[in-house]
PDB file of N, CA and C in Angstrom:
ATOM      1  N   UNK A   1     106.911  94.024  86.903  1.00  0.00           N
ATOM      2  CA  UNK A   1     106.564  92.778  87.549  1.00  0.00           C
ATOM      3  C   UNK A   1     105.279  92.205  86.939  1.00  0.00           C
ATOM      4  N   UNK A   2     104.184  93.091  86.841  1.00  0.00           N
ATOM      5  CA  UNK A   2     103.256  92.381  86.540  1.00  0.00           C
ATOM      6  C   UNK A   2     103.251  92.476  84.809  1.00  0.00           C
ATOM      7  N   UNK A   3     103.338  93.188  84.610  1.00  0.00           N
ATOM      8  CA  UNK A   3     103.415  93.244  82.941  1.00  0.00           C
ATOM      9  C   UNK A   3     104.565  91.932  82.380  1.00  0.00           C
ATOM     10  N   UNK A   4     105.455  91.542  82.841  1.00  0.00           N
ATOM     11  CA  UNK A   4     106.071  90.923  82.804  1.00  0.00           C
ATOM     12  C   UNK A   4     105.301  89.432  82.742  1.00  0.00           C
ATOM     13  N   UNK A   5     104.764  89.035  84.160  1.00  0.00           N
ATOM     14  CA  UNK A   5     104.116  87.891  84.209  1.00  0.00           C
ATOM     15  C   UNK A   5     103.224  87.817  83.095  1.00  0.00           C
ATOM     16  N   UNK A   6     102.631  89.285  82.974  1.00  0.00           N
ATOM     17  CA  UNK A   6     100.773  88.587  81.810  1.00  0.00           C
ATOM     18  C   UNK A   6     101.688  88.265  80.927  1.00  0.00           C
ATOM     19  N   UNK A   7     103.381  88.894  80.147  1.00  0.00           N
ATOM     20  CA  UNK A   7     103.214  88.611  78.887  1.00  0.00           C
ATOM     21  C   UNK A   7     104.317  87.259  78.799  1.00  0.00           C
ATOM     22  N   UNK A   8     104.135  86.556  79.763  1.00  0.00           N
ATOM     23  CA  UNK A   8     104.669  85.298  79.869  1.00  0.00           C
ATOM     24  C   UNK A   8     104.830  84.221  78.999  1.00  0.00           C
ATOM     25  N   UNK A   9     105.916  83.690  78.442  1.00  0.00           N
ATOM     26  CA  UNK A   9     105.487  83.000  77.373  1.00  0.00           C
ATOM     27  C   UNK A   9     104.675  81.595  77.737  1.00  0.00           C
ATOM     28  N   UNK A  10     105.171  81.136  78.890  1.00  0.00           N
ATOM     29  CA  UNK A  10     104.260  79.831  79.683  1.00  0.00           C
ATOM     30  C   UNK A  10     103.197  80.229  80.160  1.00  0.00           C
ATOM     31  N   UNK A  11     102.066  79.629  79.790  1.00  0.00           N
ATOM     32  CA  UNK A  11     100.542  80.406  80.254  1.00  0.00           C
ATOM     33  C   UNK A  11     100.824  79.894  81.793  1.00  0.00           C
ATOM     34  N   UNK A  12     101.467  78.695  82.330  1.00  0.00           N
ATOM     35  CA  UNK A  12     101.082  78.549  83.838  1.00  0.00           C
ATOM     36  C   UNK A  12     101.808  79.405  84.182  1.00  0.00           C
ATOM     37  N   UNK A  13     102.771  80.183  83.925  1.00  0.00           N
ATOM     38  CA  UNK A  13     103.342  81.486  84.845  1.00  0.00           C
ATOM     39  C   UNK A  13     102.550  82.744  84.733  1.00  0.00           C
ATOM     40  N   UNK A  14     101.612  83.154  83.756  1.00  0.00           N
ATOM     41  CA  UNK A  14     100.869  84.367  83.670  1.00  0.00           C
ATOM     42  C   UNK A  14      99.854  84.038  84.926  1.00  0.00           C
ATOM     43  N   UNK A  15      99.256  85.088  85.429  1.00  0.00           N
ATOM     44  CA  UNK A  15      98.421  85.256  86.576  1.00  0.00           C
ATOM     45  C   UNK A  15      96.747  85.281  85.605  1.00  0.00           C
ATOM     46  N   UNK A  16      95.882  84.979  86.692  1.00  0.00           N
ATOM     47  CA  UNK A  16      94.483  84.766  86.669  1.00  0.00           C
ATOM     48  C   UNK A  16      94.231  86.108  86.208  1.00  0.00           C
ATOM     49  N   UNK A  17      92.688  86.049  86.062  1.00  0.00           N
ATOM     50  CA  UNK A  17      92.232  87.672  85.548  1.00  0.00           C
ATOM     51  C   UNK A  17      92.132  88.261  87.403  1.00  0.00           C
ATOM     52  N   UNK A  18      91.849  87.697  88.314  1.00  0.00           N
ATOM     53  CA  UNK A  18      91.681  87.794  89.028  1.00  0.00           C
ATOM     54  C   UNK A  18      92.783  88.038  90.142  1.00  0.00           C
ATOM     55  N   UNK A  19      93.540  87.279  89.966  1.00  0.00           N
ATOM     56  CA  UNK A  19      95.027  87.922  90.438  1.00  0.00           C
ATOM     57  C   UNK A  19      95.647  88.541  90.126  1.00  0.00           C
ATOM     58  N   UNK A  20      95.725  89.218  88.428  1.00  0.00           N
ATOM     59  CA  UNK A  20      95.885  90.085  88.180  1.00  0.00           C
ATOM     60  C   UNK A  20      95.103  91.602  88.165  1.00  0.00           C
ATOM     61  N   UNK A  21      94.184  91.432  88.989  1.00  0.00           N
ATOM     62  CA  UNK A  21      93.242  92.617  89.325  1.00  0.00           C
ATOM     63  C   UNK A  21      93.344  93.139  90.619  1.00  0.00           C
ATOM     64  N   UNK A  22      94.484  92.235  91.404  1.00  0.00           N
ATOM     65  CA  UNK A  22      94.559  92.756  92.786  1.00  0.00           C
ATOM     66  C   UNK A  22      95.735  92.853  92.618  1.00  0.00           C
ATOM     67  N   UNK A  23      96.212  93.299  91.856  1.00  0.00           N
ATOM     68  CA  UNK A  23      98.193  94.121  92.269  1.00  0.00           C
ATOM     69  C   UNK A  23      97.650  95.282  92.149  1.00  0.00           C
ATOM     70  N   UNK A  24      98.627  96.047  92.749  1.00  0.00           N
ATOM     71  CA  UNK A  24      98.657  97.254  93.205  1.00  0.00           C
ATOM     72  C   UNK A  24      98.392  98.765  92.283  1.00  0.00           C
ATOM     73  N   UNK A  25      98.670  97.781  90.834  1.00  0.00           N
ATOM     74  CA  UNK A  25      98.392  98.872  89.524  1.00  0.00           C
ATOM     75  C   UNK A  25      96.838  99.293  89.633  1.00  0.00           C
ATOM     76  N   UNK A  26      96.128  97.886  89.532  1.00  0.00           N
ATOM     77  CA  UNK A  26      94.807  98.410  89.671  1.00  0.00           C
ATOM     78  C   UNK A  26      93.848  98.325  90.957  1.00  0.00           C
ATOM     79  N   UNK A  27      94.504  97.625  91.517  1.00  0.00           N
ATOM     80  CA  UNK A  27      93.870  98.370  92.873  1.00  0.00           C
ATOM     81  C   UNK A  27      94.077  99.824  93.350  1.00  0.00           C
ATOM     82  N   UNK A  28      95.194 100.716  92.956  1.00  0.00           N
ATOM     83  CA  UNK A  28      95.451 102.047  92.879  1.00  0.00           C
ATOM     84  C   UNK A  28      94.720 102.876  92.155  1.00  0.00           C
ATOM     85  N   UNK A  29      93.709 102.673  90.856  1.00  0.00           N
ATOM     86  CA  UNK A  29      93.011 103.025  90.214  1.00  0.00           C
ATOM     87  C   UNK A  29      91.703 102.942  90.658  1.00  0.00           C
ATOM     88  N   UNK A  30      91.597 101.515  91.509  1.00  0.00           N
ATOM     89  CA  UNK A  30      89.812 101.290  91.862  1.00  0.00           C
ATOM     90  C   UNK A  30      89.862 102.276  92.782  1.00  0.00           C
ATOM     91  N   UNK A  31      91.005 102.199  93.585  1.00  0.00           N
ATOM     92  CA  UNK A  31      90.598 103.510  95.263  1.00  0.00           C
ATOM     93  C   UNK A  31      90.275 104.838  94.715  1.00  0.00           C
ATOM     94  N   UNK A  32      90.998 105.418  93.274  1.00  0.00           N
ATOM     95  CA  UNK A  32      90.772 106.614  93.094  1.00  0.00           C
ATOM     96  C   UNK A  32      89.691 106.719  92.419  1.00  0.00           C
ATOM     97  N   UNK A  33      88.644 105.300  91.906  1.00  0.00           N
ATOM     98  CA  UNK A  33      87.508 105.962  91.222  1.00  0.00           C
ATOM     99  C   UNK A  33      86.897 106.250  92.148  1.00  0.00           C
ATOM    100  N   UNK A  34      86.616 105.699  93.186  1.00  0.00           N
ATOM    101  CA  UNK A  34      86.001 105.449  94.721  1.00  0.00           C
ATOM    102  C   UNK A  34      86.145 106.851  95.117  1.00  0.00           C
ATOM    103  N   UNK A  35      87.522 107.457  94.939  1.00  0.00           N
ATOM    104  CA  UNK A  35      87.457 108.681  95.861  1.00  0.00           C
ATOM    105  C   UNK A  35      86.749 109.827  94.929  1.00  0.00           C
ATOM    106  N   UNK A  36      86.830 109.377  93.812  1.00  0.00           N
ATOM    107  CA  UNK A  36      86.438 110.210  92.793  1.00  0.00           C
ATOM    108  C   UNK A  36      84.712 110.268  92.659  1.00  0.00           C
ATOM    109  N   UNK A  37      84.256 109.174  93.134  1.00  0.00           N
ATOM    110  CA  UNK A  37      82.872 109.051  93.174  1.00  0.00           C
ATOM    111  C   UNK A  37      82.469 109.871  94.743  1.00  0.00           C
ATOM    112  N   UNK A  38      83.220 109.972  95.824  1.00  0.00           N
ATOM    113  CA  UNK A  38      82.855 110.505  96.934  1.00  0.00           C
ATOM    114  C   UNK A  38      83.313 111.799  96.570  1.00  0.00           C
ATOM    115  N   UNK A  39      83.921 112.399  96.177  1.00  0.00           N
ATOM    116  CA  UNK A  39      84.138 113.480  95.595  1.00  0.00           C
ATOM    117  C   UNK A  39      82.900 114.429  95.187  1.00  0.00           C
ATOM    118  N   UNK A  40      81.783 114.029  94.135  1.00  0.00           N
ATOM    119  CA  UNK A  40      81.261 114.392  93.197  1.00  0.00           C
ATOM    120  C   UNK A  40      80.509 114.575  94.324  1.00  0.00           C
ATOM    121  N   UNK A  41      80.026 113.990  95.115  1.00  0.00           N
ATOM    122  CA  UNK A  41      78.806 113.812  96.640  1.00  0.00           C
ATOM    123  C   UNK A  41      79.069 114.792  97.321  1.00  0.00           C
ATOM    124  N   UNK A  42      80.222 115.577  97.248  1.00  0.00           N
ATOM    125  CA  UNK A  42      81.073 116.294  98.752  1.00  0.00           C
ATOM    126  C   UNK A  42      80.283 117.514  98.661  1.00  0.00           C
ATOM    127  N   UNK A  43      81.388 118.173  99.554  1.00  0.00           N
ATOM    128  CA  UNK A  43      80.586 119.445  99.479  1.00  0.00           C
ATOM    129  C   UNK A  43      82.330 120.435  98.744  1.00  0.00           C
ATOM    130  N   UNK A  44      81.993 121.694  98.202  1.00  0.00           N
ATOM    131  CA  UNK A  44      83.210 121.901  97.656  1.00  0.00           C
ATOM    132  C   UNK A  44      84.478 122.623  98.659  1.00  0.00           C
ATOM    133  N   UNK A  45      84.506 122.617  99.719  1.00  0.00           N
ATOM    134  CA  UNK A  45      85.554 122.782 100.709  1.00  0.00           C
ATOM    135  C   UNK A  45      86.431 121.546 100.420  1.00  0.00           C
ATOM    136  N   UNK A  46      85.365 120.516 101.146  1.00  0.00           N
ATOM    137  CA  UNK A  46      86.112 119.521 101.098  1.00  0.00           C
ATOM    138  C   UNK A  46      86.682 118.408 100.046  1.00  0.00           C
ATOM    139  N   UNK A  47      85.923 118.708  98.414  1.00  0.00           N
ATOM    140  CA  UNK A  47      86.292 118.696  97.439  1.00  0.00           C
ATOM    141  C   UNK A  47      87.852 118.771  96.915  1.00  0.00           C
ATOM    142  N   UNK A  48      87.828 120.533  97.687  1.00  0.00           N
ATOM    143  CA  UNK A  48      89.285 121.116  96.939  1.00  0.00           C
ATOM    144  C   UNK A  48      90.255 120.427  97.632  1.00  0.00           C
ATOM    145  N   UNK A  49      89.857 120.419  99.387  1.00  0.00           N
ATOM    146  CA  UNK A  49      90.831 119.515  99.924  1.00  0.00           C
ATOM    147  C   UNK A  49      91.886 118.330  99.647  1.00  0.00           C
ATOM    148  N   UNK A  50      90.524 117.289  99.054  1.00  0.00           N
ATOM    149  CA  UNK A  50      91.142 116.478  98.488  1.00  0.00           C
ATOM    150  C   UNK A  50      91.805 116.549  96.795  1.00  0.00           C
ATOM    151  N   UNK A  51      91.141 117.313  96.616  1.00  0.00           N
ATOM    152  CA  UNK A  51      91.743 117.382  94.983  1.00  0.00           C
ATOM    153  C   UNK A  51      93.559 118.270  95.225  1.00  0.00           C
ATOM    154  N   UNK A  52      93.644 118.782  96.321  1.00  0.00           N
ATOM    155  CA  UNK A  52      94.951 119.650  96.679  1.00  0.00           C
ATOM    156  C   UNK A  52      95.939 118.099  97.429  1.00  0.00           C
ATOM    157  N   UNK A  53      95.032 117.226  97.895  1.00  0.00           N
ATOM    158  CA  UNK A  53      96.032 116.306  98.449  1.00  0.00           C
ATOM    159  C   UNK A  53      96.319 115.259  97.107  1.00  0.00           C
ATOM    160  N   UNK A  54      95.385 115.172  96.834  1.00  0.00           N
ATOM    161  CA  UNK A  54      95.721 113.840  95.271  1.00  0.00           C
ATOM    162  C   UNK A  54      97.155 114.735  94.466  1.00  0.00           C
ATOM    163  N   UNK A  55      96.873 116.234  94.324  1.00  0.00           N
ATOM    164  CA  UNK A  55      97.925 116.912  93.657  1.00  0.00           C
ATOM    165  C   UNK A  55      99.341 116.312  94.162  1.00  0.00           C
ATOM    166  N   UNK A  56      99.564 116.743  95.597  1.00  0.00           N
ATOM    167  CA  UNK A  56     100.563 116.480  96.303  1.00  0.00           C
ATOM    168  C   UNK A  56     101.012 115.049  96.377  1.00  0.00           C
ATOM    169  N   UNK A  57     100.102 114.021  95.934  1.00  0.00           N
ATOM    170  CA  UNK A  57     100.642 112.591  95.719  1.00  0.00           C
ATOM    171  C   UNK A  57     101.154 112.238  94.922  1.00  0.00           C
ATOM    172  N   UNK A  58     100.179 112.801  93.770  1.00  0.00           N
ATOM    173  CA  UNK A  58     100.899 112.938  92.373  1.00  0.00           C
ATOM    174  C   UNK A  58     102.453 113.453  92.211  1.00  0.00           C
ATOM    175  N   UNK A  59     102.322 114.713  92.893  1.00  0.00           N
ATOM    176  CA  UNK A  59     103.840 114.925  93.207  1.00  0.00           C
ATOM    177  C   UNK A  59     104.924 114.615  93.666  1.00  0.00           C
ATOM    178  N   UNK A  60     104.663 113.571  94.718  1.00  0.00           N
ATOM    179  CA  UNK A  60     105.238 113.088  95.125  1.00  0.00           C
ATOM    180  C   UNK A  60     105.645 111.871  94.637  1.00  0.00           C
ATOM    181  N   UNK A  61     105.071 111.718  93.656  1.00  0.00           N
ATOM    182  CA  UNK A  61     105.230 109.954  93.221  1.00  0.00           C
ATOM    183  C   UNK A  61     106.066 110.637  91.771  1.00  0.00           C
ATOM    184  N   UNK A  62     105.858 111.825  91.233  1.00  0.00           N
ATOM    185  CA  UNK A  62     106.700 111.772  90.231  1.00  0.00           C
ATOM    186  C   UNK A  62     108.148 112.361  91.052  1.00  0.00           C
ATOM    187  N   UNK A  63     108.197 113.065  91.817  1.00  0.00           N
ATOM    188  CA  UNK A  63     109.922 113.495  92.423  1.00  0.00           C
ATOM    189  C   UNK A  63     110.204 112.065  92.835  1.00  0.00           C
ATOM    190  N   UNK A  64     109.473 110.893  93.497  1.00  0.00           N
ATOM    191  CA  UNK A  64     110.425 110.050  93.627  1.00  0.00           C
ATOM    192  C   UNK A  64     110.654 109.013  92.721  1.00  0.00           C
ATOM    193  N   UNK A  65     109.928 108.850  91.339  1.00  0.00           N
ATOM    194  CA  UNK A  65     110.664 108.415  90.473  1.00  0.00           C
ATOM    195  C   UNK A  65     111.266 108.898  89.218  1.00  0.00           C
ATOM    196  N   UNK A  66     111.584 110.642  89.419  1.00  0.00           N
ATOM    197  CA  UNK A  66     112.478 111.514  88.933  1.00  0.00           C
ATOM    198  C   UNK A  66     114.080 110.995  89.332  1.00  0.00           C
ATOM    199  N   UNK A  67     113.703 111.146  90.972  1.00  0.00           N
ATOM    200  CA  UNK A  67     114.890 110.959  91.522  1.00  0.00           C
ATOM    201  C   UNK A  67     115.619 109.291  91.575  1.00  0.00           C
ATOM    202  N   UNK A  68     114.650 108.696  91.336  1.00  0.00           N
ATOM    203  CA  UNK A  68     115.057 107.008  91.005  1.00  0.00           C
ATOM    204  C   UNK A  68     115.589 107.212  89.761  1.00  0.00           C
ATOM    205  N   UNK A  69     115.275 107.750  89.107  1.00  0.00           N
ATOM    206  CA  UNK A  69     116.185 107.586  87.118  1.00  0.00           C
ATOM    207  C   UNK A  69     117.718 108.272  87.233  1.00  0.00           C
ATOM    208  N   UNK A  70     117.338 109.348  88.082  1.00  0.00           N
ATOM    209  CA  UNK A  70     118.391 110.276  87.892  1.00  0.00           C
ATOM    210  C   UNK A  70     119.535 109.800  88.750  1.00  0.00           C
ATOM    211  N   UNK A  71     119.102 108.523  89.761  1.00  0.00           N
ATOM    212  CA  UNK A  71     120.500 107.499  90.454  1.00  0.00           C
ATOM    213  C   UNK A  71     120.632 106.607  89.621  1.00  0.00           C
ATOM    214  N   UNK A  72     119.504 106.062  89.038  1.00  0.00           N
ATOM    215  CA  UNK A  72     120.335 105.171  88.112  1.00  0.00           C
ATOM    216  C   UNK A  72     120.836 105.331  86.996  1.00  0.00           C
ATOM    217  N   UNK A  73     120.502 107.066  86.537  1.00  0.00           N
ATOM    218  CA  UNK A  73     121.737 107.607  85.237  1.00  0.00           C
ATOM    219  C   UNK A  73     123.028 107.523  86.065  1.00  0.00           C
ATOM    220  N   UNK A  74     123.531 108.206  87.097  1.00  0.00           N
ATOM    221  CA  UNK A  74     124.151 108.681  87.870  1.00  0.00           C
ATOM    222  C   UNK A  74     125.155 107.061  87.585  1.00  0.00           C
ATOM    223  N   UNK A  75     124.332 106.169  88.454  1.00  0.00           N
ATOM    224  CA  UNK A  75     125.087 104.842  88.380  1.00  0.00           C
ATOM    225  C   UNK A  75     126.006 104.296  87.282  1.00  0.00           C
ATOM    226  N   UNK A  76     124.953 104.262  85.965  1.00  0.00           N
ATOM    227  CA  UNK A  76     125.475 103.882  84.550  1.00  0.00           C
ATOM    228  C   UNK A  76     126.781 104.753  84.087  1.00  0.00           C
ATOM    229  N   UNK A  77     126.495 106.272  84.243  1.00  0.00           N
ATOM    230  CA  UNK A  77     127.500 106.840  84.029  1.00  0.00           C
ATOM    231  C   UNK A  77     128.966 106.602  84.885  1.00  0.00           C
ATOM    232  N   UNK A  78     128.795 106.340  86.373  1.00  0.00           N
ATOM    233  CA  UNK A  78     129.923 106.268  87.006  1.00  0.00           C
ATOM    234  C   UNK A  78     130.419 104.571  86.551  1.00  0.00           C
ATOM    235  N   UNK A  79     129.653 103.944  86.409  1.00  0.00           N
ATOM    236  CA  UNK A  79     130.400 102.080  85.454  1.00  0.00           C
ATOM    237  C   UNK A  79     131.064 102.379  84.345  1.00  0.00           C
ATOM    238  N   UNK A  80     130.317 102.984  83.807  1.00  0.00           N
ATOM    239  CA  UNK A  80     131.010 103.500  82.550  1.00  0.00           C
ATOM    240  C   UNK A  80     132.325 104.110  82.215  1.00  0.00           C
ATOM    241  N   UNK A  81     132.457 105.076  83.409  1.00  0.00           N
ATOM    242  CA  UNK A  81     133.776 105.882  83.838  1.00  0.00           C
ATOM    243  C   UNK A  81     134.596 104.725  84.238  1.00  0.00           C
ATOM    244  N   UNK A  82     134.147 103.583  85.332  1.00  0.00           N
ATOM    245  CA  UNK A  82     135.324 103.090  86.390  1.00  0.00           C
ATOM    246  C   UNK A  82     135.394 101.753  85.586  1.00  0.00           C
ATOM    247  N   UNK A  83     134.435 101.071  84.741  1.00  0.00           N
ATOM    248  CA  UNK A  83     134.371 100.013  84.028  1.00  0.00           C
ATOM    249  C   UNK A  83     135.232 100.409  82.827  1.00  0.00           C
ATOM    250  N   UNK A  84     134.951 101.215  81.720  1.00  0.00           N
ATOM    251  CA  UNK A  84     136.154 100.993  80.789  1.00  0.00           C
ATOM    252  C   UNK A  84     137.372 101.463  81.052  1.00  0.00           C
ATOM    253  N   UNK A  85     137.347 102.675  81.927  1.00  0.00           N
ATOM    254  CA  UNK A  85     138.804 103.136  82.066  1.00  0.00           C
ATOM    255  C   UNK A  85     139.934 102.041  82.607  1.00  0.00           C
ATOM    256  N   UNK A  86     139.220 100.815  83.615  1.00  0.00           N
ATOM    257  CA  UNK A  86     140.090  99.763  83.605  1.00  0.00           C
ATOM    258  C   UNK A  86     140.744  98.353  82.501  1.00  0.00           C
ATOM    259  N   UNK A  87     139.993  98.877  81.569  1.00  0.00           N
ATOM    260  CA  UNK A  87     140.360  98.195  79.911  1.00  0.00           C
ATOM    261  C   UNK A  87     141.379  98.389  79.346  1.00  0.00           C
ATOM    262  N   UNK A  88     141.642  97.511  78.433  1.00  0.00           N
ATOM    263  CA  UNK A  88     142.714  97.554  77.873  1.00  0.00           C
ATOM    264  C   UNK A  88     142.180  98.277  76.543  1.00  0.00           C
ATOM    265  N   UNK A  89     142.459  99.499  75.715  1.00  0.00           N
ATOM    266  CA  UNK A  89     142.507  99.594  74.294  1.00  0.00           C
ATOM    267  C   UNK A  89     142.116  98.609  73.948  1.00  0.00           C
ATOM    268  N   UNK A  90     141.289  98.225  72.559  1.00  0.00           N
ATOM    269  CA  UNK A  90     141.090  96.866  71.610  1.00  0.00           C
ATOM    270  C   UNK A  90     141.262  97.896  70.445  1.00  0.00           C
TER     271      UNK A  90
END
């Protein structure tokens, strides 16, 4: 979505520097320098804490777009099956 807009060939459809600094790509990056800066302040209990929950996000964000590729292989392959098998030979 957004990569899309910056590389727009009409400059009035590309976004501001500024509107493009508040989608979610990099606003997801500013929160983690933030947490990363409260981090360094902590004390190390609560350090590991969070460094054990960022793990688990991380993880979680790659199983669910593991599992997003692997429906839409799933998909392509079953078109593929039900799409040409209804063809005629050429």
């Amino acid at each position: 979505d957004l990569l899309a807009r910056l590389l727009s060939y009409d400059p009035s459809g590309r976004p501001t520097v500024e509107e493009a600094l508040c989608h979610p790509f990099f606003v997801q990056h500013e929160e983690q320098s933030r947490r990363n800066e409260v981090l360094e302040d902590a004390d190390p209990e609560t350090a590991a804490l969070f460094a054990e929950l960022d793990a688990s996000v991380h993880a979680l964000e790659r199983q669910t777009f593991t599992g997003a590729v692997d429906r839409e292989d799933e998909e392509e392959e079953r078109y593929l099956k039900e799409g040409l098998a209804g063809r005629p030979n050429l």
